[in-house]
Protein backbone atom coordinates (compact mmCIF):
# COMPACT_ATOMS: atom_id res chain seq x y z
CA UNK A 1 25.35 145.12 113.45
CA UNK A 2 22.03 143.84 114.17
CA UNK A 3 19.01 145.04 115.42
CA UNK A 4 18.04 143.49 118.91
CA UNK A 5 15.38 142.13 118.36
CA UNK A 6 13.48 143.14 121.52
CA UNK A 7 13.82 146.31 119.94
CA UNK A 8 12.09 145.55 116.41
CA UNK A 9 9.65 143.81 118.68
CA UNK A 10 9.00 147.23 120.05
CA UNK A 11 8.87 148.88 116.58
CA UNK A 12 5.50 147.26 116.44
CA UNK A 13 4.32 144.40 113.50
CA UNK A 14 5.74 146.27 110.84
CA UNK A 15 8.94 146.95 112.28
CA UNK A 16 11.01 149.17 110.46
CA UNK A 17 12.29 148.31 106.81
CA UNK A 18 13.23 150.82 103.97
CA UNK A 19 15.51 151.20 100.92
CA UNK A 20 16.96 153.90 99.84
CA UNK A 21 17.85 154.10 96.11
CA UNK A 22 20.58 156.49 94.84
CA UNK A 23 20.79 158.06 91.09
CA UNK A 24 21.24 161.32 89.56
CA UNK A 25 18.34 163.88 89.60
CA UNK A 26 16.88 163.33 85.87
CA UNK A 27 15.81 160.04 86.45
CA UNK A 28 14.54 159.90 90.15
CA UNK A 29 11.03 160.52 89.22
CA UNK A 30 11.17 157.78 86.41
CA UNK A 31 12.64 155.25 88.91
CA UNK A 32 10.42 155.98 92.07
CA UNK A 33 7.34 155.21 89.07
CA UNK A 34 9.11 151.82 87.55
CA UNK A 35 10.15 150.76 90.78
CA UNK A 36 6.39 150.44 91.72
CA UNK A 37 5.25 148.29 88.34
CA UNK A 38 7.88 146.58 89.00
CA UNK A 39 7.43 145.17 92.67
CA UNK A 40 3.63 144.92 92.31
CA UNK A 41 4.54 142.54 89.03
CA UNK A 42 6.93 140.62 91.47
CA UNK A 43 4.66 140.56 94.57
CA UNK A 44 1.52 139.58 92.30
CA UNK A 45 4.02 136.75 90.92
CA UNK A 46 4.73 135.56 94.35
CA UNK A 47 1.21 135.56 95.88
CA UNK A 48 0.04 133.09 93.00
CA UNK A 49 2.67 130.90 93.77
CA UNK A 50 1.51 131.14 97.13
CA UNK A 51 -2.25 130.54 95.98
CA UNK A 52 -0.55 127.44 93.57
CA UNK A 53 1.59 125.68 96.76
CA UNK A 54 -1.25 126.60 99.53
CA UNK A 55 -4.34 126.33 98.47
CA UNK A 56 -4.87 129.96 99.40
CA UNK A 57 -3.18 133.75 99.69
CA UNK A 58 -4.35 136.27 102.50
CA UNK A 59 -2.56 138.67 100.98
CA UNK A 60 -4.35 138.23 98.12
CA UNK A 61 -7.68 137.57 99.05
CA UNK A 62 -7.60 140.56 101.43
CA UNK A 63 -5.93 142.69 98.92
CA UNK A 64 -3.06 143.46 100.92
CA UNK A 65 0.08 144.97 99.69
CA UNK A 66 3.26 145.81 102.23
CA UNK A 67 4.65 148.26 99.71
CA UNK A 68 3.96 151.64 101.17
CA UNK A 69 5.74 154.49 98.89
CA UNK A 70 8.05 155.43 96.66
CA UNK A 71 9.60 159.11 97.44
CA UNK A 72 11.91 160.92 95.63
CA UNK A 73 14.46 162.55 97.16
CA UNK A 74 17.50 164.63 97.19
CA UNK A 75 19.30 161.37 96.80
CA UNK A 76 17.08 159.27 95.13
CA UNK A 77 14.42 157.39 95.94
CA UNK A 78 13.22 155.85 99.11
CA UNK A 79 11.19 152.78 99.52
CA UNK A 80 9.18 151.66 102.25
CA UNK A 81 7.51 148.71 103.16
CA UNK A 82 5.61 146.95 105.72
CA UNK A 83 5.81 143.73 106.91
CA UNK A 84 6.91 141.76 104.07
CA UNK A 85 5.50 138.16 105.97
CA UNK A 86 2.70 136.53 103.90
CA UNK A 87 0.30 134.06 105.19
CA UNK A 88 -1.87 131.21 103.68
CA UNK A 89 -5.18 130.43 105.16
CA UNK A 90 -6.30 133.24 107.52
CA UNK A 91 -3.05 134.10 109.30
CA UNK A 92 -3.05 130.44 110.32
CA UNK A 93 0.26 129.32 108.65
CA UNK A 94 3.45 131.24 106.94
CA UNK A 95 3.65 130.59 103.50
CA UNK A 96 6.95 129.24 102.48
CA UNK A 97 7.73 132.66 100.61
CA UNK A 98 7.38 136.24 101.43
CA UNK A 99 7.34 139.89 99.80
CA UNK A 100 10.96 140.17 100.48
CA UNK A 101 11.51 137.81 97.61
CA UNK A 102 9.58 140.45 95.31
CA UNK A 103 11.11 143.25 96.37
CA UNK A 104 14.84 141.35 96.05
CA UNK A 105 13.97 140.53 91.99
CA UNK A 106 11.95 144.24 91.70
CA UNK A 107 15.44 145.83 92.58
CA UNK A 108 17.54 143.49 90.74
CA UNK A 109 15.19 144.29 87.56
CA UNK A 110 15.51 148.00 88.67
CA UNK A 111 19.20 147.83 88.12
CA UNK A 112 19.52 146.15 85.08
CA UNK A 113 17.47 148.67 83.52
CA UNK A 114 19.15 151.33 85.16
CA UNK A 115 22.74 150.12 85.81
CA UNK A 116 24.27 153.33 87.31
CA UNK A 117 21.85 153.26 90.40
CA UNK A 118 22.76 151.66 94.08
CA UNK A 119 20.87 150.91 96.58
CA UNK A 120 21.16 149.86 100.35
CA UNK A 121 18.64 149.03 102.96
CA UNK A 122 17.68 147.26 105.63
CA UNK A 123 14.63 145.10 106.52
CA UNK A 124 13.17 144.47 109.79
CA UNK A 125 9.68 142.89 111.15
CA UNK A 126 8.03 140.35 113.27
CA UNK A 127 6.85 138.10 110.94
CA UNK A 128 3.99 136.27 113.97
CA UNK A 129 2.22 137.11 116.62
CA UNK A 130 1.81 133.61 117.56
CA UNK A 131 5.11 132.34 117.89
CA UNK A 132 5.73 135.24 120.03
CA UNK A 133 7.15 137.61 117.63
CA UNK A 134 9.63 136.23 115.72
CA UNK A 135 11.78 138.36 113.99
CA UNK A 136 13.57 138.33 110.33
CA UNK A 137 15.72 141.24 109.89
CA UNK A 138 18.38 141.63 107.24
CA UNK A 139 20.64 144.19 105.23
CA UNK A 140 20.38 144.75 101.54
CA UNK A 141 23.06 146.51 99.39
CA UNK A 142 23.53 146.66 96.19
CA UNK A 143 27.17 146.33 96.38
CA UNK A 144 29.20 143.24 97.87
CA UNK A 145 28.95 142.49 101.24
CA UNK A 146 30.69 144.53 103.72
CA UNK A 147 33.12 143.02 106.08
CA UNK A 148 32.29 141.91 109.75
CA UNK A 149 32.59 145.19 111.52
CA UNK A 150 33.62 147.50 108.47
CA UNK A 151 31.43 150.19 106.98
CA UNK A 152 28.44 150.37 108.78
CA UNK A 153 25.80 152.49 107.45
CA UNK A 154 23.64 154.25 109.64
CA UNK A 155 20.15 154.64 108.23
CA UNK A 156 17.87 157.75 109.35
CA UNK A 157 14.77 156.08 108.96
CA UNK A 158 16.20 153.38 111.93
CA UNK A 159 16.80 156.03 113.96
CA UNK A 160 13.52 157.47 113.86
CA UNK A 161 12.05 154.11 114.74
CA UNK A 162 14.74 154.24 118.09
CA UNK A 163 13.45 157.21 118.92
CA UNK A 164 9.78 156.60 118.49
CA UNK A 165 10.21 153.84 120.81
CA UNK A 166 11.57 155.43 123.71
CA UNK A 167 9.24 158.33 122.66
CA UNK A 168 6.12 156.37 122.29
CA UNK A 169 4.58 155.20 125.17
CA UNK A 170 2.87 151.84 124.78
CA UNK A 171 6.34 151.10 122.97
CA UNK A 172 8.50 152.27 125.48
CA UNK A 173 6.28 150.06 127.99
CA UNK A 174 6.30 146.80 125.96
CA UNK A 175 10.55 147.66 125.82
CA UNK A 176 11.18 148.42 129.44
CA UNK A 177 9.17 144.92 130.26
CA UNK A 178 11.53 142.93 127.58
CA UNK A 179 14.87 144.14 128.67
CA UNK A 180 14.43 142.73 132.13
CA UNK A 181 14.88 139.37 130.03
CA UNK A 182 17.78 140.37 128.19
CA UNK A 183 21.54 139.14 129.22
CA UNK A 184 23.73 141.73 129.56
CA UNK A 185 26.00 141.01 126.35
CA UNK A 186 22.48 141.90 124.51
CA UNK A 187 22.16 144.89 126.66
CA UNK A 188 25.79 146.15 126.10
CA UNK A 189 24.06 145.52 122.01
CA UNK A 190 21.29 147.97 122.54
CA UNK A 191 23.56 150.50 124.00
CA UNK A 192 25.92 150.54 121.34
CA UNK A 193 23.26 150.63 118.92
CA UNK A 194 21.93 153.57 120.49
CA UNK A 195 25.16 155.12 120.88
CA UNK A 196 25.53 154.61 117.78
CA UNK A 197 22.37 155.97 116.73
CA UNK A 198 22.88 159.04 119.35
CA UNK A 199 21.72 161.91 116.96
CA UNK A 200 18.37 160.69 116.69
CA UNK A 201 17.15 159.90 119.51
CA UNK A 202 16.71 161.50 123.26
CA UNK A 203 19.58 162.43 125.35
CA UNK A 204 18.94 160.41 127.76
CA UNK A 205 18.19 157.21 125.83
CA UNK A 206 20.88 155.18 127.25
CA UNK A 207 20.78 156.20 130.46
CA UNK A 208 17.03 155.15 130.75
CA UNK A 209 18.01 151.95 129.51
CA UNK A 210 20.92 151.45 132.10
CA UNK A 211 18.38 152.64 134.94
CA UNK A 212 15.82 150.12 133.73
CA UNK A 213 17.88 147.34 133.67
CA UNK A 214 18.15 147.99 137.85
CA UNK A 215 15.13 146.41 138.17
CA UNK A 216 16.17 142.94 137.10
CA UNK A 217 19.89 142.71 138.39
CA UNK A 218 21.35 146.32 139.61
CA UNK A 219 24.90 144.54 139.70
CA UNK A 220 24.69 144.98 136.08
CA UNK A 221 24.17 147.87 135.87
CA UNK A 222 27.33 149.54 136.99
CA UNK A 223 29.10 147.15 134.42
CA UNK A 224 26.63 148.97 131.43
CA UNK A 225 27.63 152.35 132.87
CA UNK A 226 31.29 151.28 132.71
CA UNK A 227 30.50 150.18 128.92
CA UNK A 228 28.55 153.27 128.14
CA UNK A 229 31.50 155.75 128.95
CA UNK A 230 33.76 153.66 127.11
CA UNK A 231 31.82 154.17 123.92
CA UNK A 232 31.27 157.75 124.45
CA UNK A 233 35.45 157.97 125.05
CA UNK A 234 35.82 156.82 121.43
CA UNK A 235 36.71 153.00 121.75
CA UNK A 236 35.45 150.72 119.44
CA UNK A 237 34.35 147.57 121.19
CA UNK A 238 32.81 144.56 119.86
CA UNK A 239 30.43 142.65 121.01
CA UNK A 240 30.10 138.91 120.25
CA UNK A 241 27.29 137.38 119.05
CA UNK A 242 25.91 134.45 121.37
């Protein structure tokens, strides 16, 4: 299930993308430190290509680098990024590749050299401010893909950024103005997601939402409420995409 994306619009520029690699304890440390030669080898690869193709690399010239830490954990290790967008010029034009690309080949080297590991994730970010926010958002697993509707994972470092939103105030603002343009099927989204989501975030998440959406249609409102209880009696409904 997919993020809204007047939600990872709300998450800010970065928006909100993490993997988290799992392995036994003796190597953790080792991985978290190979992990990071091997993306910055990758991402240095892929702004020269950049510099090759374009004439020029932001990233590069600006010494930018979206890869924020490697942690170990109690599971693993965690990875965290910003936005993985990459611009030639001066933020004038995308370039026709991105950091995602590095960090896809820095985990596929990672598991080659260390083929009991997995890893899942999930990327999300507004890739321009000036094409009104566009968003690229995508799961990454080390397994096969999961089928539609089977297995979802729910990822605590999403929920925090749910909860930060509603929490946040500038965010909460910039979210309360968006959903006014939001259908209700991609209401009835954001609801379940927060449902979903439910142990992370305020009590009263959903119900803020709901009252919100008053504003823009109150008729729909009572149909949201209707959809809300029926997720919080246990049924499983899906929504289609548009």
């Amino acid at each position: 299930m997919y993020i809204p994306d007047c939600l990872v619009e709300a998450m800010g520029y970065d928006g909100c993308s993490a993997v988290k690699i799992y392995s036994e304890e003796a190597i953790r440390k080792e991985i978290a430190s190979r992990f990071t030669e091997l993306f910055n080898e990758e991402y240095e690869k892929i702004m020269d290509l950049i510099e090759e193709e374009q004439g020029d690399c932001e990233e590069k010239d600006e010494g930018i680098n979206p890869f924020n830490s490697a942690n170990v954990t109690d599971y693993g290790v965690f990875l965290s990024f910003e936005c993985l967008a990459m611009y030639c010029g001066f933020g004038d034009h995308l370039a026709n590749h991105n950091a995602g690309d590095a960090l896809t080949m820095a985990l596929k080297r990672i598991r080659q050299e260390y083929p009991s590991i997995s890893y899942d994730g999930y990327i999300a970010y507004c890739w321009s401010d000036v094409h009104d926010g566009d968003v690229v958002q995508y799961e990454i697993s080390s397994k096969r893909r999961r089928k539609k509707g089977k297995g979802f994972i729910i990822y605590d470092f999403i929920g925090e950024a749910l909860r930060k939103i509603l929490e946040d105030k500038d965010a909460w603002e910039f979210l309360s103005e968006a959903l006014l343009y939001q259908d209700e099927n991609t209401l009835k989204k954001i609801i379940k997601l927060y449902h979903l989501y439910s142990k992370f975030v305020p009590s009263d998440a959903i119900d803020r939402i709901i009252e919100n959406s008053k504003k823009a249609d109150e008729s729909i409102s009572a149909s949201l409420q209707e959809f809300t209880e029926a997720l919080q009696a246990g049924e499983d409904i899906d929504i289609e995409d548009d």
